[in-house]
Protein backbone atom coordinates (compact mmCIF):
# COMPACT_ATOMS: atom_id res chain seq x y z
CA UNK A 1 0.00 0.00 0.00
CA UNK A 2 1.71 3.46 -0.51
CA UNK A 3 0.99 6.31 1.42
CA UNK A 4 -1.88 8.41 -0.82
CA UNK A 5 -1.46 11.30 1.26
CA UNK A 6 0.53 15.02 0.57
CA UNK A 7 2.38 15.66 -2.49
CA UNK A 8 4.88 16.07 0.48
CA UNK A 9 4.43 14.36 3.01
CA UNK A 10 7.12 15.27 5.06
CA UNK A 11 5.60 18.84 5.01
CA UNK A 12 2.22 17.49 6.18
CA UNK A 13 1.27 18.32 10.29
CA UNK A 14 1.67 14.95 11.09
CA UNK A 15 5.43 15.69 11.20
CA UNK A 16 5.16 19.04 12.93
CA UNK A 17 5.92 19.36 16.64
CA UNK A 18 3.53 18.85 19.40
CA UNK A 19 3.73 19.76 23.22
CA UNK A 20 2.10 16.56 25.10
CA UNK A 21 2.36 17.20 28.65
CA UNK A 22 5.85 17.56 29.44
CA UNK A 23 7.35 16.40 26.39
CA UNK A 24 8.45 18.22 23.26
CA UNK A 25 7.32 15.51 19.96
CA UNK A 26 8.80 16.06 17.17
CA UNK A 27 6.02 14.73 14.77
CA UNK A 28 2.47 13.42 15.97
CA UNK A 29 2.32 9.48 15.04
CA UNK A 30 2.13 7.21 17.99
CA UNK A 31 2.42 3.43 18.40
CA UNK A 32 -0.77 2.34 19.98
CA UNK A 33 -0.80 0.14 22.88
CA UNK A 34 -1.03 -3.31 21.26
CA UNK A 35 -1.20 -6.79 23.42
CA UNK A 36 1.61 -8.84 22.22
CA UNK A 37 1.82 -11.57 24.44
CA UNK A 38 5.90 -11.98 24.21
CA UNK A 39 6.93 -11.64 27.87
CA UNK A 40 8.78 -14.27 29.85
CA UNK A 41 7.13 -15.91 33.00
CA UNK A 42 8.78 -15.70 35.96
CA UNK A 43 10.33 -18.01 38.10
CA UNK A 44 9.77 -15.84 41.20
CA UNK A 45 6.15 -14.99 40.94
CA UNK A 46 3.29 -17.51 39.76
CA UNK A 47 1.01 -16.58 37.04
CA UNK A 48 3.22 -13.20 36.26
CA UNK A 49 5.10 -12.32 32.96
CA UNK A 50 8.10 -10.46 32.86
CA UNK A 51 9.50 -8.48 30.18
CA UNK A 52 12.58 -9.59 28.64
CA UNK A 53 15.04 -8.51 25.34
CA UNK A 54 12.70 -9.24 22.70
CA UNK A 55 10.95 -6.86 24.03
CA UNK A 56 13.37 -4.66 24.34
CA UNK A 57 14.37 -4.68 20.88
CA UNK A 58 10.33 -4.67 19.50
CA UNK A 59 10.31 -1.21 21.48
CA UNK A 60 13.53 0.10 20.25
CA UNK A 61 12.67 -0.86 16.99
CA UNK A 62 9.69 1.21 16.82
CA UNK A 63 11.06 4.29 18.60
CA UNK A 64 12.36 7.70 16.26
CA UNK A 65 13.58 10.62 18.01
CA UNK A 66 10.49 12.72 19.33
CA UNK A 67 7.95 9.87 18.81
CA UNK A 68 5.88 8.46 21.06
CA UNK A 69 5.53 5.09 21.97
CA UNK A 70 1.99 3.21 24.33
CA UNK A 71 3.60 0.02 25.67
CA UNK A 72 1.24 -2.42 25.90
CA UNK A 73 -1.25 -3.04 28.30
CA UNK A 74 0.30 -3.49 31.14
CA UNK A 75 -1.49 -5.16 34.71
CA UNK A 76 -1.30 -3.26 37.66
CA UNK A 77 -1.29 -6.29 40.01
CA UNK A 78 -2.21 -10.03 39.75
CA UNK A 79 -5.61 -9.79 40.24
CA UNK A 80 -5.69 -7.29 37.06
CA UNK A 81 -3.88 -9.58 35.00
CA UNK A 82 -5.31 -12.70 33.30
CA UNK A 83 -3.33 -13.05 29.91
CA UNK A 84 -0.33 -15.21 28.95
CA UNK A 85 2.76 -13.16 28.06
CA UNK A 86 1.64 -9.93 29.61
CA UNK A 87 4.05 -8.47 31.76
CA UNK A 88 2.75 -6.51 34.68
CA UNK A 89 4.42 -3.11 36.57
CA UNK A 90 3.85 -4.21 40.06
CA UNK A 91 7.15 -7.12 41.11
CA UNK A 92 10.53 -5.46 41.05
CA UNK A 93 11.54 -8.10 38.50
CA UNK A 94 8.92 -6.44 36.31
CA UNK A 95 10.33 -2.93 36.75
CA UNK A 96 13.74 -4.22 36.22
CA UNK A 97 12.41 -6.05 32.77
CA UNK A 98 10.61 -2.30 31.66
CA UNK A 99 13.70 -0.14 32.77
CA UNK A 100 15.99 -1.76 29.80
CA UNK A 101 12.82 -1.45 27.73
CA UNK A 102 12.74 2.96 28.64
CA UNK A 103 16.25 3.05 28.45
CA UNK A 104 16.32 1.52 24.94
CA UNK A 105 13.51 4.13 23.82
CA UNK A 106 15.72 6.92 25.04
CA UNK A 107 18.75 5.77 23.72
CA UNK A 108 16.93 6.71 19.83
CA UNK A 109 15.50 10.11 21.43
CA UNK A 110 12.17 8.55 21.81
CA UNK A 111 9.35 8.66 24.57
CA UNK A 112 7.67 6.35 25.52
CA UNK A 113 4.07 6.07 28.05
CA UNK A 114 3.26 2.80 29.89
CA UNK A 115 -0.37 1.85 29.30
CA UNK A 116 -1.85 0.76 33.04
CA UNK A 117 -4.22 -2.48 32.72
CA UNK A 118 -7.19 -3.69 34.97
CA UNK A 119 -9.05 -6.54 33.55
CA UNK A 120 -11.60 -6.38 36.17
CA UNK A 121 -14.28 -9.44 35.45
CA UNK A 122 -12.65 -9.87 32.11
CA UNK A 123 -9.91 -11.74 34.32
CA UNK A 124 -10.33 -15.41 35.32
CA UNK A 125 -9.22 -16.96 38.34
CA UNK A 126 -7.95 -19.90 36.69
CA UNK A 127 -5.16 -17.68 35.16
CA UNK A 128 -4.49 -15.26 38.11
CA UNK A 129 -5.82 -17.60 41.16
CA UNK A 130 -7.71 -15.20 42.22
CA UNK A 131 -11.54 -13.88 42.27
CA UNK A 132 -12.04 -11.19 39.48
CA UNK A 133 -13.36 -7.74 40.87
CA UNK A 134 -15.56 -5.84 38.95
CA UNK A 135 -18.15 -3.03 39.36
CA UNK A 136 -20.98 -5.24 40.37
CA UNK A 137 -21.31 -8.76 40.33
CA UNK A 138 -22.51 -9.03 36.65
CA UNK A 139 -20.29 -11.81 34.43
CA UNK A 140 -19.26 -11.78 30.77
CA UNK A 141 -21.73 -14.12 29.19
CA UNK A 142 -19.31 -15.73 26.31
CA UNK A 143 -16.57 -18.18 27.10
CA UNK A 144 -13.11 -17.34 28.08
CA UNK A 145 -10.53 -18.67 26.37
CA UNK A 146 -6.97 -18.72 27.10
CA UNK A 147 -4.45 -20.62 24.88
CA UNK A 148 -3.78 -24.21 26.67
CA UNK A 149 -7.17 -24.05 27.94
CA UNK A 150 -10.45 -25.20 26.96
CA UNK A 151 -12.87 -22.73 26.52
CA UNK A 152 -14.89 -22.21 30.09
CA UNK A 153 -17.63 -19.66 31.76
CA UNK A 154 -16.38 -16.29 33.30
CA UNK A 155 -16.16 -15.95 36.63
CA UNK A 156 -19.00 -13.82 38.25
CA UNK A 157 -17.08 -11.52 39.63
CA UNK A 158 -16.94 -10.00 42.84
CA UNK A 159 -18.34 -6.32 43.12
CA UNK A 160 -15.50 -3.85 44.56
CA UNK A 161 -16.97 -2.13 47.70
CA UNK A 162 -15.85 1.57 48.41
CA UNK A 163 -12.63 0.04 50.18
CA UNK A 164 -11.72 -1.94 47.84
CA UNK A 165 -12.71 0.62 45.04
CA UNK A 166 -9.74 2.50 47.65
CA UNK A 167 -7.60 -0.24 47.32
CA UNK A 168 -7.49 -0.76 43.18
CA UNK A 169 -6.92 3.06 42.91
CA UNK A 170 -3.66 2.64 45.53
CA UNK A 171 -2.58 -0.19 43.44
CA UNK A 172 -2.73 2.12 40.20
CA UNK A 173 -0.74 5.02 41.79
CA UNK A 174 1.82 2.38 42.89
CA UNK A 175 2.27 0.98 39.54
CA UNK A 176 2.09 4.64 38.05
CA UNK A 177 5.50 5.45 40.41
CA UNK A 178 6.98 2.59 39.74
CA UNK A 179 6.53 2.86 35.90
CA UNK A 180 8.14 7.00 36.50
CA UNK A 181 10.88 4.79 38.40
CA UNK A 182 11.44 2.25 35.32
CA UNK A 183 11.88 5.59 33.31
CA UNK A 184 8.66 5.49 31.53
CA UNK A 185 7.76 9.58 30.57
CA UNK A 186 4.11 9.26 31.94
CA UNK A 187 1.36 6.57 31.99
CA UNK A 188 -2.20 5.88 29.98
CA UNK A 189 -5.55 4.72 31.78
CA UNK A 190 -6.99 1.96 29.61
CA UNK A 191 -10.42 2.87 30.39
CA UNK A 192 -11.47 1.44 27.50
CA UNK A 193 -12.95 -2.37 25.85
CA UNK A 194 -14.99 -3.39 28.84
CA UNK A 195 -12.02 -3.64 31.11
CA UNK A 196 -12.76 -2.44 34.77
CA UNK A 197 -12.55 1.38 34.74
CA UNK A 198 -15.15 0.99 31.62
CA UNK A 199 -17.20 -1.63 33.89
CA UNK A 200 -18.21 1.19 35.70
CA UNK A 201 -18.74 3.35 32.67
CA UNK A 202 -21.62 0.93 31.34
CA UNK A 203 -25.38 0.56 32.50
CA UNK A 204 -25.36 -2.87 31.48
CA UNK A 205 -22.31 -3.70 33.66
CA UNK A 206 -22.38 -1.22 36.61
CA UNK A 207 -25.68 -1.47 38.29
CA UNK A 208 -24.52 -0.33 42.49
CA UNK A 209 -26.54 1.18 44.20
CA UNK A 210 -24.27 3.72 45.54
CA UNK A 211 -22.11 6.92 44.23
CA UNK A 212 -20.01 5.22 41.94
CA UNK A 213 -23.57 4.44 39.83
CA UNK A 214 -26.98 5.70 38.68
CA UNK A 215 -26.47 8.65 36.09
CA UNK A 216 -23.89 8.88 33.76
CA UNK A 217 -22.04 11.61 36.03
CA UNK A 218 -21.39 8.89 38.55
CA UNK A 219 -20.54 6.16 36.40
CA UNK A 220 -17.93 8.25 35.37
CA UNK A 221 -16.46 8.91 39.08
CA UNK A 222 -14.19 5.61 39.28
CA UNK A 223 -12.22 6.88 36.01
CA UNK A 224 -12.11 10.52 37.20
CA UNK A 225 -11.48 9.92 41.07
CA UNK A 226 -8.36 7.56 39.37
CA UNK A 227 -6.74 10.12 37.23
CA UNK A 228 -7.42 12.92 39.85
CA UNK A 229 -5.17 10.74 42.11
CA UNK A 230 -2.53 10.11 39.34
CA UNK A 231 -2.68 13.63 38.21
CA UNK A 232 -1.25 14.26 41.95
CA UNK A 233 1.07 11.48 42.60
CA UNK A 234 3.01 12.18 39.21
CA UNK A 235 1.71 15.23 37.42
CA UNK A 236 -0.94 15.60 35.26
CA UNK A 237 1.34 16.45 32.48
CA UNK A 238 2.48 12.76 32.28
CA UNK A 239 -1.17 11.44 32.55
CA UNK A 240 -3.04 10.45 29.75
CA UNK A 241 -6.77 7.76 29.45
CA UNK A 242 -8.09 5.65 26.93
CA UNK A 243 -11.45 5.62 25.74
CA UNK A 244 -13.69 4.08 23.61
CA UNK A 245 -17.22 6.28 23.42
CA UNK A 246 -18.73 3.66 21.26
CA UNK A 247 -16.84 0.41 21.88
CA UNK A 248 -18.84 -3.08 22.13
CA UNK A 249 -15.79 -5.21 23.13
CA UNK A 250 -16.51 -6.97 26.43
CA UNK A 251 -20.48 -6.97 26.11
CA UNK A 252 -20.14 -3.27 26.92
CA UNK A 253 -23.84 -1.75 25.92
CA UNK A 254 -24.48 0.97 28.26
CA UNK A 255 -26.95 3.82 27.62
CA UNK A 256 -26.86 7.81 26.71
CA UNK A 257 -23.01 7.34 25.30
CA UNK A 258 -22.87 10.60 24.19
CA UNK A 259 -23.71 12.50 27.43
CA UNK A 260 -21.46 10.26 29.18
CA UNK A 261 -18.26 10.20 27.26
CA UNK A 262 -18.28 14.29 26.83
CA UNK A 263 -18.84 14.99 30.30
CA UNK A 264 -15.93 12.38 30.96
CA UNK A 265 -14.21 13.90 28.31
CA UNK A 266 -14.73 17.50 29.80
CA UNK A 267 -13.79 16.10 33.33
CA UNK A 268 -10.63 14.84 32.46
CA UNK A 269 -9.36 17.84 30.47
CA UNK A 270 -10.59 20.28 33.13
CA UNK A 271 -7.96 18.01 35.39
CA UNK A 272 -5.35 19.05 32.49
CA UNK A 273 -4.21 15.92 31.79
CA UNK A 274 -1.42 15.25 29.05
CA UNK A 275 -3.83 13.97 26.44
CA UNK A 276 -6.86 11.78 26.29
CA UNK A 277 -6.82 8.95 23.63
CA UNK A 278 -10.01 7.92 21.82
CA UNK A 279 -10.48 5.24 19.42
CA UNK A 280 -12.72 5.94 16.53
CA UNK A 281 -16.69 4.05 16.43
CA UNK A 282 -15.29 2.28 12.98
CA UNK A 283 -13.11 0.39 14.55
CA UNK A 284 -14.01 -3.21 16.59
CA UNK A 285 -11.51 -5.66 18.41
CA UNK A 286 -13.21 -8.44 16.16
CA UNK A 287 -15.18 -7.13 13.86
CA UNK A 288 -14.45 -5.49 10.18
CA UNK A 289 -15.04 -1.70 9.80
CA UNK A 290 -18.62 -2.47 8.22
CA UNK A 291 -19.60 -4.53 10.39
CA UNK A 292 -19.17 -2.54 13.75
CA UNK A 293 -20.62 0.77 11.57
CA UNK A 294 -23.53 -1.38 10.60
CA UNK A 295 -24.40 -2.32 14.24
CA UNK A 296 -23.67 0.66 15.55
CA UNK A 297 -26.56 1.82 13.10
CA UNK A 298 -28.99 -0.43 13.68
CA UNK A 299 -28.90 0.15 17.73
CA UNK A 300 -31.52 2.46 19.37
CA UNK A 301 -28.96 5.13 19.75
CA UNK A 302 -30.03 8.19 17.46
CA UNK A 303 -26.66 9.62 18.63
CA UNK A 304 -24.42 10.75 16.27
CA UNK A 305 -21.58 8.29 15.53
CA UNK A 306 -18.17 10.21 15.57
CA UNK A 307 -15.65 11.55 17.80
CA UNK A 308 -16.52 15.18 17.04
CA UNK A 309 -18.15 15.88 20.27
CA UNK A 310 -15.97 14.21 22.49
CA UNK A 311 -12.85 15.63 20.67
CA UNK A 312 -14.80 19.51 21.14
CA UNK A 313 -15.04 18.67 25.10
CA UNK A 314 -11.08 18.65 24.92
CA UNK A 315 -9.77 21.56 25.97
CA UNK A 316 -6.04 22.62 25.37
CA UNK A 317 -3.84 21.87 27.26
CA UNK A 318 -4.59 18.44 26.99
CA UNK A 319 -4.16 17.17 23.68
CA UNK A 320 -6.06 14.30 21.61
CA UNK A 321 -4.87 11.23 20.37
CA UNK A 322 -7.35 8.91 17.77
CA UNK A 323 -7.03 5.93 16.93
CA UNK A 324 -8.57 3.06 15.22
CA UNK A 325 -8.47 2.22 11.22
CA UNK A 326 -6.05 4.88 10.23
CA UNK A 327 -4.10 4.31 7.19
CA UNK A 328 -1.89 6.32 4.39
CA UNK A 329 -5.10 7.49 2.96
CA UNK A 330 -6.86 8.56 5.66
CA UNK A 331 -4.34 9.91 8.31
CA UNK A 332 -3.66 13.55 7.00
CA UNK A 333 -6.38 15.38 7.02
CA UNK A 334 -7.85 15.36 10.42
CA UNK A 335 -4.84 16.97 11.71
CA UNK A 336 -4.86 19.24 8.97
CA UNK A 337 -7.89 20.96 10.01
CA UNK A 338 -7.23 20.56 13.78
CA UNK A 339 -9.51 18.04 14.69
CA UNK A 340 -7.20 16.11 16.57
CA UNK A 341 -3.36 16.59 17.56
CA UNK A 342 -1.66 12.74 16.80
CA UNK A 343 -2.73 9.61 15.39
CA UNK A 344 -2.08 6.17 16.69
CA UNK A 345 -0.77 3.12 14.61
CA UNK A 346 -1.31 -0.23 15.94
CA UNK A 347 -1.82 -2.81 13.11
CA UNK A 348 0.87 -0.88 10.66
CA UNK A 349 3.11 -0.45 13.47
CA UNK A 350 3.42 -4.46 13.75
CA UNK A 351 4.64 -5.40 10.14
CA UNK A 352 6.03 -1.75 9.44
CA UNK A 353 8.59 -1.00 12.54
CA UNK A 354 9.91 2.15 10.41
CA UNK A 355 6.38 3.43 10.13
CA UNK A 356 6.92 6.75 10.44
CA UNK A 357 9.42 6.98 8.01
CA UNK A 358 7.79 5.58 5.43
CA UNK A 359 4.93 7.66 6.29
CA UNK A 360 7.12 10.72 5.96
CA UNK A 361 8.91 9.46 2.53
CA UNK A 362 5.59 7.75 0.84
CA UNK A 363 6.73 4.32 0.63
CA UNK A 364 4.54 1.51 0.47
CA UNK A 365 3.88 -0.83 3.53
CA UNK A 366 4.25 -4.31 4.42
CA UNK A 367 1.53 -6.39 4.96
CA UNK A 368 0.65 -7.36 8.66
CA UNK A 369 -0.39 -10.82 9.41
CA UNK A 370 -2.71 -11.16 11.65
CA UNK A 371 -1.97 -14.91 13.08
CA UNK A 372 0.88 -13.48 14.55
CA UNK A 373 -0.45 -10.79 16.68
CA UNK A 374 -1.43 -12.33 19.78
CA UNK A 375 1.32 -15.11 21.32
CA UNK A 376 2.93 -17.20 22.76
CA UNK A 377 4.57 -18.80 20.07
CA UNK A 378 7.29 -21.46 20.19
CA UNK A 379 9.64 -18.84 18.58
CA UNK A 380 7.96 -15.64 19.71
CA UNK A 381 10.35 -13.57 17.12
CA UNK A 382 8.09 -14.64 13.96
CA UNK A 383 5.77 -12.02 13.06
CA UNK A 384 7.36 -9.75 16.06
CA UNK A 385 10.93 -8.50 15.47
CA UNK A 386 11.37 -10.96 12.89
CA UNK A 387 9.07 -10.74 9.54
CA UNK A 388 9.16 -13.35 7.04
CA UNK A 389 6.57 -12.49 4.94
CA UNK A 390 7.17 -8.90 3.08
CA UNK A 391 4.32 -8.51 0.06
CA UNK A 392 3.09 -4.83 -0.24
CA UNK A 393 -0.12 -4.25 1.71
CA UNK A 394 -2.94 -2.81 -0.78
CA UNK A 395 -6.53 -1.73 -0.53
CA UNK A 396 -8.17 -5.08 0.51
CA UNK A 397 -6.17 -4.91 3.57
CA UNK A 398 -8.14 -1.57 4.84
CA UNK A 399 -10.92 -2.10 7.19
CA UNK A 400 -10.59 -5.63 8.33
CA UNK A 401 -11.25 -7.27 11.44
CA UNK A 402 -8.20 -7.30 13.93
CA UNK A 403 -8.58 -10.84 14.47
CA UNK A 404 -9.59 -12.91 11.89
């Protein structure tokens, strides 16, 4: 696929600087977080991954000086884990794992964010060995599956009381310091695909009978009381969230989206946070681009289906970062008019590790494959750091599922 953009594209925005937060960018495409499932397990700690120098070097490769870089979602403790190969920001081996990862960023000029991960009741006990918290006490109705495991129920999970609502926070602000220790620039919420923070964000899901529920104001009070706290344990200038106004991912199906999302939208840049990050309505963790438009249509939501007024809630300073289906032909122009600041990359990121440059320079892109996103593989290089397969990427690559 080549880049149908500028006649120029170096002289597009999309390579002009950017304040974000504290950090001076030197052009506005980002690797999205993307779950790659190449960590190490440790020896030390049961059911925890640790990352290791494969990871290193799938970071490094990916950096450019000024660039920013979303690790993966990263698990905040044990019980927020629940994936093989994820490596977690809450053992010292862990921190010792990310802090070659940061200092390999750095060492090519780049920045780099760690993306902070709560599964909530999308965890199951039989990977973490321990009861999944969630908002209420409401389970994911499909099967889990895990590879090396037979497909089984969810857990109903256990609903957080205020303590314990306490408690997650603390372990949040922990893992936010010790990802500022490992020399990450700043960390991202995922508050996003039905993982906890967005638990509380849906009707379907959060149904308490308390503060934290029962308008969309206080559904949104677990993901603003949480970035209120990072904002003053680190600074809100290396704080950014996740969100995903119109995601389904999770059986997420909650009511009055739009009200919801801008006011958390509003919230969060009235806390003047470094950026929020939202993912566009086209785009679906399993289904094509048509597909999720077509549903999205067909619900009983009249609401309009685009960013547009959840990217107008943003106030400067905080910046905002979209994601979801972007391409050579469709990246420019947003940023062009001002609609949004940066784009994120996740699928052209994997197969194309000199993205940006090729981006700048208009050269075509390699094909991603998609069997090789999620590990763990018996050689976890394949498909990773390693690409065997290089044929040209064209149209019919546009708009596919992410998993299929």
């Amino acid at each position: 696929m080549h880049a149908s953009g500028p006649v120029d594209p170096s002289q597009s925005k999309l390579f002009a600087p950017l304040v974000l937060g504290n950090l001076s960018l030197s052009h506005r495409i980002v690797l999205a977080p993307l779950t790659r499932n190449r960590a190490s397990s440790s020896e030390a700690h049961k059911n925890t991954w640790v990352p290791n120098e494969l990871n290193t070097l799938y970071y490094y490769q990916r950096a450019t000086p000024g660039g920013l870089l979303i690790s993966e979602a990263t698990p905040i403790s044990r019980r927020a884990s629940g994936s093989l190969g994820v490596p977690g920001i809450y053992t010292l081996e862990q921190c010792q794992g990310w802090a070659s990862i940061t200092k390999a960023v750095h060492d090519k000029q780049g920045f780099i964010f760690c993306q902070l991960w709560h599964q909530g009741r999308a965890a199951h006990s039989r990977l973490t060995g321990l009861e999944p918290w969630s908002s209420s006490a409401v389970p994911i109705q499909t099967l889990h599956r895990a590879k090396g495991y037979d497909p089984a129920p969810f857990d109903t999970p256990h609903s957080m009381t205020y303590d314990e609502i306490q408690e997650v926070h603390q372990e949040y602000i922990t893992a936010a310091r010790n990802a500022i220790a490992s020399g990450f620039d700043g960390v991202e919420v995922h508050a996003c695909n039905g993982y906890l923070p967005d638990q509380f964000h849906h009707s379907n899901i959060n149904v308490r009978m308390d503060e934290y529920s029962g308008s969309p104001e206080a559904r949104c009070r677990f993901t603003i009381e949480l970035a209120q706290k990072l904002c003053d344990a680190i600074g809100s200038d290396k704080v950014g969230v996740r969100l995903a106004p119109f995601g389904l991912y999770n059986e997420t199906r909650g009511d009055d989206r739009r009200h919801q999302w801008t006011y958390l939208c509003s919230a969060l840049s009235k806390l003047e946070v470094a950026y929020v990050h939202l993912i566009e309505p086209r785009f679906d963790e399993w289904r094509s681009e048509g597909e999720k438009l077509e549903l999205l249509h067909r619900s009983d939501t009249k609401e309009e289906v685009s960013l547009r007024p959840y990217r107008e809630a943003i106030r400067s300073p905080t910046k905002c970062i979209v994601a979801g289906g972007y391409h050579p032909g469709n990246c420019w122009e947003g940023v062009e008019k001002g609609e949004h600041d940066a784009v994120a990359f996740g699928r052209w990121f994997v197969s194309n590790p000199d993205l940006v440059e090729r981006l700048r320079t208009g050269k075509p892109l390699y094909r991603y494959d998609r069997s090789l996103f999620y590990g763990p593989f018996d050689n976890n290089e394949i498909g990773y750091t390693v690409h065997l397969s290089r044929e040209f990427a064209d149209e019919t690559d546009i708009g596919r599922a992410q998993m299929v």
